[in-house]
Structures are given as structure tokens and as C-alpha cells.
PDB file of N, CA and C in Angstrom:
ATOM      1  N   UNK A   1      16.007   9.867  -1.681  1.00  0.00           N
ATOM      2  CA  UNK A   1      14.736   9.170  -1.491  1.00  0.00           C
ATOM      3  C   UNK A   1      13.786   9.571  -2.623  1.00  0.00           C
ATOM      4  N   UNK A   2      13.034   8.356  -3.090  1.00  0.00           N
ATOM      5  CA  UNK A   2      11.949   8.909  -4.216  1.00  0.00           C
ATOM      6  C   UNK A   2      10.842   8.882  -3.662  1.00  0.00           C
ATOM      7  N   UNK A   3       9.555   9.554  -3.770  1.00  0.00           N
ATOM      8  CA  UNK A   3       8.433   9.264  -3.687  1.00  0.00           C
ATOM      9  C   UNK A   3       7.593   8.315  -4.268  1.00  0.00           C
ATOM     10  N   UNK A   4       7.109   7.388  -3.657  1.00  0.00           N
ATOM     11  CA  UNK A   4       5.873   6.879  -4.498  1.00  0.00           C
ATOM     12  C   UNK A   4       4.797   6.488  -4.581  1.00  0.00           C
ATOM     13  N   UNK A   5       3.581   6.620  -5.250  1.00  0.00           N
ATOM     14  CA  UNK A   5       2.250   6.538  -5.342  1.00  0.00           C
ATOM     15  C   UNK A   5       1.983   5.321  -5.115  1.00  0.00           C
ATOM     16  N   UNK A   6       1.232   4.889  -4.779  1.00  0.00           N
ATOM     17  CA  UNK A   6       0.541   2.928  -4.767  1.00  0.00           C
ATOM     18  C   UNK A   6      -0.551   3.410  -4.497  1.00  0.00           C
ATOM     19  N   UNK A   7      -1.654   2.739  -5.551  1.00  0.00           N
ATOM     20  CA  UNK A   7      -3.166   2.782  -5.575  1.00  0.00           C
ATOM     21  C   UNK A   7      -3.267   0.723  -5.198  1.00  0.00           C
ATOM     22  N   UNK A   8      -4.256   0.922  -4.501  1.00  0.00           N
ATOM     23  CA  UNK A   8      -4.670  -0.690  -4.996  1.00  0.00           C
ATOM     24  C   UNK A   8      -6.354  -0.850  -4.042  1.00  0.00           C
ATOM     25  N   UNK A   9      -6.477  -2.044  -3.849  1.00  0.00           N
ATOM     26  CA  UNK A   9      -7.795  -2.409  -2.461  1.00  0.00           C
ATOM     27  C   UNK A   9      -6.940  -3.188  -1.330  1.00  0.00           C
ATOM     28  N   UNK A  10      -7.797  -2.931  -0.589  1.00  0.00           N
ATOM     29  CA  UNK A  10      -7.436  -4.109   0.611  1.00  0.00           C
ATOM     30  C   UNK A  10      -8.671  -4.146   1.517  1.00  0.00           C
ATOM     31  N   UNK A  11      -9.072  -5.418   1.661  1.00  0.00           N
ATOM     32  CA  UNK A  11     -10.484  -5.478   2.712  1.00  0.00           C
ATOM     33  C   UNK A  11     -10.746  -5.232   3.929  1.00  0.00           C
ATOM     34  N   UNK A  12     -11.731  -5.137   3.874  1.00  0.00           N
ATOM     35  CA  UNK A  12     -12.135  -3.924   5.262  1.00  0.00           C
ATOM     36  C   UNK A  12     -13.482  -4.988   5.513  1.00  0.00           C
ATOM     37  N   UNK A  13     -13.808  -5.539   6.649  1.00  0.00           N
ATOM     38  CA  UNK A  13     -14.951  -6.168   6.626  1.00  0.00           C
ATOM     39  C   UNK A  13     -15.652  -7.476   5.872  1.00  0.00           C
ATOM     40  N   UNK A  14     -16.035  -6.980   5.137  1.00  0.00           N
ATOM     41  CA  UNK A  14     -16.628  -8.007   3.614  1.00  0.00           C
ATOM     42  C   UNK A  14     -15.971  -7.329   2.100  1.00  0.00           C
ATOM     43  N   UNK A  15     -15.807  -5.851   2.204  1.00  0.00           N
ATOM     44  CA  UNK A  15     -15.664  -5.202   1.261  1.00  0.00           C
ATOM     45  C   UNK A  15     -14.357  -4.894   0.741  1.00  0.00           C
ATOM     46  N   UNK A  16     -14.083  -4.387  -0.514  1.00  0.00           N
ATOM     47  CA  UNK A  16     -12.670  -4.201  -0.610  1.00  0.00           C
ATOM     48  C   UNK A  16     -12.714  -2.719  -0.564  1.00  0.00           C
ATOM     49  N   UNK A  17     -11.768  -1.594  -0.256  1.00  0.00           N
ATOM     50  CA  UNK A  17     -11.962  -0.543   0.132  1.00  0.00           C
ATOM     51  C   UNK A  17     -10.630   0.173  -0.833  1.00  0.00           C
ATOM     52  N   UNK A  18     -11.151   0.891  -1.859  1.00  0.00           N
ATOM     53  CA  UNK A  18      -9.875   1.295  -2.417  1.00  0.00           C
ATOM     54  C   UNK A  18      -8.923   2.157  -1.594  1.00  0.00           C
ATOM     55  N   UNK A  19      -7.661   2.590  -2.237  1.00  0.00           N
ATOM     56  CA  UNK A  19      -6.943   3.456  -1.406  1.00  0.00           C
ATOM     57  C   UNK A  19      -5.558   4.291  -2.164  1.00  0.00           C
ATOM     58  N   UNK A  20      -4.803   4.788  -1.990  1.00  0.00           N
ATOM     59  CA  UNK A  20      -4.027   5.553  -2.434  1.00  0.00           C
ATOM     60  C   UNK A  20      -3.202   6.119  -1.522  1.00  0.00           C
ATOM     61  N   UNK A  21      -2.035   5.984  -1.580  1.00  0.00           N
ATOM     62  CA  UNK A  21      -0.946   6.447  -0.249  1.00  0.00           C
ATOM     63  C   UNK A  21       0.092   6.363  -1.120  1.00  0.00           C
ATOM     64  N   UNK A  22       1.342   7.543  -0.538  1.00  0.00           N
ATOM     65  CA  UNK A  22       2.514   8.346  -0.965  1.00  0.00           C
ATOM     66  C   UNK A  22       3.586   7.457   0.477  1.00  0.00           C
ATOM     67  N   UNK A  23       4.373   7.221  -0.359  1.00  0.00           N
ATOM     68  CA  UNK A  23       5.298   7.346   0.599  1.00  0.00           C
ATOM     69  C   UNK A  23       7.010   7.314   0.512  1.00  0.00           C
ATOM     70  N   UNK A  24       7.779   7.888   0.705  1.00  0.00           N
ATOM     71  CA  UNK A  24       9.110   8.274   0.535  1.00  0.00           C
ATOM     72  C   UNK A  24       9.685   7.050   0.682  1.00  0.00           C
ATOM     73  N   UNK A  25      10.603   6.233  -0.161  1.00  0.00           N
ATOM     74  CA  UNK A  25      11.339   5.182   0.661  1.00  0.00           C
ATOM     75  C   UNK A  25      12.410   4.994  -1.081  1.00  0.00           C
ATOM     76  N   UNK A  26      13.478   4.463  -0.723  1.00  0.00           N
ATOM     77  CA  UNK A  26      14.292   4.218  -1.387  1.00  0.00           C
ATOM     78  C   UNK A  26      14.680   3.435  -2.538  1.00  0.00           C
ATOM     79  N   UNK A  27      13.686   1.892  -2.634  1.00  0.00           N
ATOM     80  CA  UNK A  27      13.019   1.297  -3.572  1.00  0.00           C
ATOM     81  C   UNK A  27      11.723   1.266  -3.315  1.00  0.00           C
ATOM     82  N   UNK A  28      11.454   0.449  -4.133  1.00  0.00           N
ATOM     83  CA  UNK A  28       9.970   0.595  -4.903  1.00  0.00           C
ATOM     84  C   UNK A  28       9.636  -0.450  -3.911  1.00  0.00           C
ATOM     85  N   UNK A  29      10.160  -1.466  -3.729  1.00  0.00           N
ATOM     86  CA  UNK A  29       9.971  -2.501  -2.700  1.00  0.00           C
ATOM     87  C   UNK A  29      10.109  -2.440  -1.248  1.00  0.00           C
ATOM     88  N   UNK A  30      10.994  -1.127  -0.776  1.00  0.00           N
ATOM     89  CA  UNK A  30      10.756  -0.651   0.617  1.00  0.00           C
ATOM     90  C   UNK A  30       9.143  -0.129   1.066  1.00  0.00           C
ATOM     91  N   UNK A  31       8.689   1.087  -0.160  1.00  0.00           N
ATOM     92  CA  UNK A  31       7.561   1.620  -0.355  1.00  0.00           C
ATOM     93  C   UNK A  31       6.311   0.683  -0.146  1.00  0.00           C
ATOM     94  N   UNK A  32       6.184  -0.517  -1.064  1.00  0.00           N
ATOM     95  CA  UNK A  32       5.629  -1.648  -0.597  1.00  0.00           C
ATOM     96  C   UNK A  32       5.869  -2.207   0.480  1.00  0.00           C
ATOM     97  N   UNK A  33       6.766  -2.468   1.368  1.00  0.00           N
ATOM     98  CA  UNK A  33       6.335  -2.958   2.724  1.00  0.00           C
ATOM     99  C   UNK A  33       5.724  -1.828   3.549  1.00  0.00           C
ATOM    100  N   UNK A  34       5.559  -0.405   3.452  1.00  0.00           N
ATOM    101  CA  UNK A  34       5.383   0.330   4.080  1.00  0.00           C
ATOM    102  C   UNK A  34       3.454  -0.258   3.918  1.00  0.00           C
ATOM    103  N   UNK A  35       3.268  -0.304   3.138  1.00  0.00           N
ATOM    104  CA  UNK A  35       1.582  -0.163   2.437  1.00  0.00           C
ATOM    105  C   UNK A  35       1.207  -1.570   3.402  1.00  0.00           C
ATOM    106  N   UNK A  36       2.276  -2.799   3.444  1.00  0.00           N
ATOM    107  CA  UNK A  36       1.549  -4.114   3.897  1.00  0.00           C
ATOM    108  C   UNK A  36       1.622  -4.051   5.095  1.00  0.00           C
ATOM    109  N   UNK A  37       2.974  -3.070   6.086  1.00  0.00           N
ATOM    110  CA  UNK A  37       2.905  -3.044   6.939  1.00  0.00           C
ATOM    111  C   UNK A  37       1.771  -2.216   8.101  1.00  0.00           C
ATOM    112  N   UNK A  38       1.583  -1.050   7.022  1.00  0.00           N
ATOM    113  CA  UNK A  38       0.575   0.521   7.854  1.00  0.00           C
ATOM    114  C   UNK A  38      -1.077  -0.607   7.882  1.00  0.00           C
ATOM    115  N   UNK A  39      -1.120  -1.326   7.103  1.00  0.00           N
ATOM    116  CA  UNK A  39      -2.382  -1.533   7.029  1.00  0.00           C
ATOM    117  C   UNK A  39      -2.659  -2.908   7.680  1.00  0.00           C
ATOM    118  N   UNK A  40      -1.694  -3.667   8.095  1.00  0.00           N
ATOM    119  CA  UNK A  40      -1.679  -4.646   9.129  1.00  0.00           C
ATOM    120  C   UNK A  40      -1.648  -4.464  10.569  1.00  0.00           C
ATOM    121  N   UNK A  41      -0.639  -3.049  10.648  1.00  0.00           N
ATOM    122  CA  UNK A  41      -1.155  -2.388  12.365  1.00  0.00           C
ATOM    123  C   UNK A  41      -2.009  -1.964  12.409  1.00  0.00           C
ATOM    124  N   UNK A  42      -2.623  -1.181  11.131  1.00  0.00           N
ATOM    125  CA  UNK A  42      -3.907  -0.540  11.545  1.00  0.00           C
ATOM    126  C   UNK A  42      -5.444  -0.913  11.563  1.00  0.00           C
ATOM    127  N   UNK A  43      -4.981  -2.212  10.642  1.00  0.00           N
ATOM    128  CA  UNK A  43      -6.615  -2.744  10.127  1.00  0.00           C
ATOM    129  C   UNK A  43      -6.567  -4.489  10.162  1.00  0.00           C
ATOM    130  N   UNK A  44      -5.288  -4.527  10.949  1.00  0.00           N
ATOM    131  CA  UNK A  44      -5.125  -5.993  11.138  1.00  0.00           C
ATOM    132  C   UNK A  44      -5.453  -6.787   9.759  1.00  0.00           C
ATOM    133  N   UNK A  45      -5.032  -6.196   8.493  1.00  0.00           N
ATOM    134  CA  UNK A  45      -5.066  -7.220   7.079  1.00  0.00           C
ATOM    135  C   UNK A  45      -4.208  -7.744   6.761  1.00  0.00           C
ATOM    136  N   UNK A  46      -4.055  -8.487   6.714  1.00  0.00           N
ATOM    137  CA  UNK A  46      -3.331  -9.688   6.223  1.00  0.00           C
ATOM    138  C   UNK A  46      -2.613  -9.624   4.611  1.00  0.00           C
ATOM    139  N   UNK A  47      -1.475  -9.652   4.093  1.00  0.00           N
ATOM    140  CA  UNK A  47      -1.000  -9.474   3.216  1.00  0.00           C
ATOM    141  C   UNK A  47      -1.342  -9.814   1.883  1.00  0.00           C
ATOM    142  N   UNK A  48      -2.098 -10.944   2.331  1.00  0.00           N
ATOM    143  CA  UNK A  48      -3.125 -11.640   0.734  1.00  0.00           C
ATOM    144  C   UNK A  48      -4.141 -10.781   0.423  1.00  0.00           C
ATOM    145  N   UNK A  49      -4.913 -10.238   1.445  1.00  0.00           N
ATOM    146  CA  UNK A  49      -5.935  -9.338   1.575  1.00  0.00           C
ATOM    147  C   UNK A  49      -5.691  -7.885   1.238  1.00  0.00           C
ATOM    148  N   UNK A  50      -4.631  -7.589   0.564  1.00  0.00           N
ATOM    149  CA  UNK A  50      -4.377  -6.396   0.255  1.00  0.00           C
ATOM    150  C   UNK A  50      -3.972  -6.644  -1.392  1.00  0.00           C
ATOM    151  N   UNK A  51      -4.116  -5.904  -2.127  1.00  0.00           N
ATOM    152  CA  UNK A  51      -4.260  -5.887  -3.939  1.00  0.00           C
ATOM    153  C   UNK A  51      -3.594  -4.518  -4.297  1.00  0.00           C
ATOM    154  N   UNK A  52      -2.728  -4.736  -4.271  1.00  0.00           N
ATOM    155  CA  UNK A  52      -1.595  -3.793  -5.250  1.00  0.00           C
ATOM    156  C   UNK A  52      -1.986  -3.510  -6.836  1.00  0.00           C
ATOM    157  N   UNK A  53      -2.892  -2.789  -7.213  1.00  0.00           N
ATOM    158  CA  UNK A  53      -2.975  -2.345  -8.759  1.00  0.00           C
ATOM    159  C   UNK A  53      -1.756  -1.391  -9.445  1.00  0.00           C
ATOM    160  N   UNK A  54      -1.525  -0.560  -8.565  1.00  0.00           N
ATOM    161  CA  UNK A  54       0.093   0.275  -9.619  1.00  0.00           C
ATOM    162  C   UNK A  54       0.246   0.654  -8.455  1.00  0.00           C
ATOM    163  N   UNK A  55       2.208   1.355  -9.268  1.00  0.00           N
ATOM    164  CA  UNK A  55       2.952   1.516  -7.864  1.00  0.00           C
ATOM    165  C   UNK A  55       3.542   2.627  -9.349  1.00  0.00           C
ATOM    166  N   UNK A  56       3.632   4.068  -8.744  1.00  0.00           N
ATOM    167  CA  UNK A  56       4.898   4.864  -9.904  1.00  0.00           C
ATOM    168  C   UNK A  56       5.387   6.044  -8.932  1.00  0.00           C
ATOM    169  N   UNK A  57       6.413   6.267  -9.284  1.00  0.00           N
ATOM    170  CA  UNK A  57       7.699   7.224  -9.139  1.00  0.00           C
ATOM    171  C   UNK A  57       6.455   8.454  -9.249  1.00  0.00           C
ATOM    172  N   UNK A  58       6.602   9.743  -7.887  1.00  0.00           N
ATOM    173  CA  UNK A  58       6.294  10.978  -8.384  1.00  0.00           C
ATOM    174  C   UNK A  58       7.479  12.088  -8.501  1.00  0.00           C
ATOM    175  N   UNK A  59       7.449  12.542  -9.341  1.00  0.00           N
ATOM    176  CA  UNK A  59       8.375  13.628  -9.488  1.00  0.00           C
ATOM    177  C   UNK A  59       8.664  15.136  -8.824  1.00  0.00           C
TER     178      UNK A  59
END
């Protein structure tokens, strides 16, 4: 498993709310559903409503 960083926004209200989360997963594209999924149970956002700026490997 690799780790990986994803910075991006996703809206909260009216606002966009930056963010930053780690998470272990096997591709880079598992890691990303983790980010669309945590923040749709938790903040009910919607996948358009979330903005992926970088995604990298931590070592």
C-alpha cells in the first residue's frame, strides 16, 4: 500500500473550504474515491463540489 497526500477545496455552505488528507490505498485512484466518498457521508458534497488540486505519493 502507498500513501497519499490530496490537497484540494470542496464546499461547505457558500464557501470553498480547503483541505488536506492522507490516505493509504493502492492506486492513486482508490485514494481518490476515498476523498469523494469521506466527504459525501460526512458533508453530504456532491462530487462536482469537490476540487482536487494535487494528489502525490508520500514516502
Amino acid at each position: 500500500m502507498t500513501l497519499y497526500e490530496i490537497k484540494g477545496k470542496f464546499l461547505m455552505g457558500d464557501k470553498m473550504q480547503p483541505f488536506v488528507k492522507e490516505y493509504s490505498a493502492e492506486k492513486e485512484s482508490h485514494a481518490l474515491e476515498h476523498v469523494y466518498s469521506e466527504f459525501g457521508s460526512k458533508h453530504k458534497t456532491p462530487r462536482d463540489k469537490i476540487k482536487i488540486e494535487e494528489i502525490k505519493k508520500k514516502e
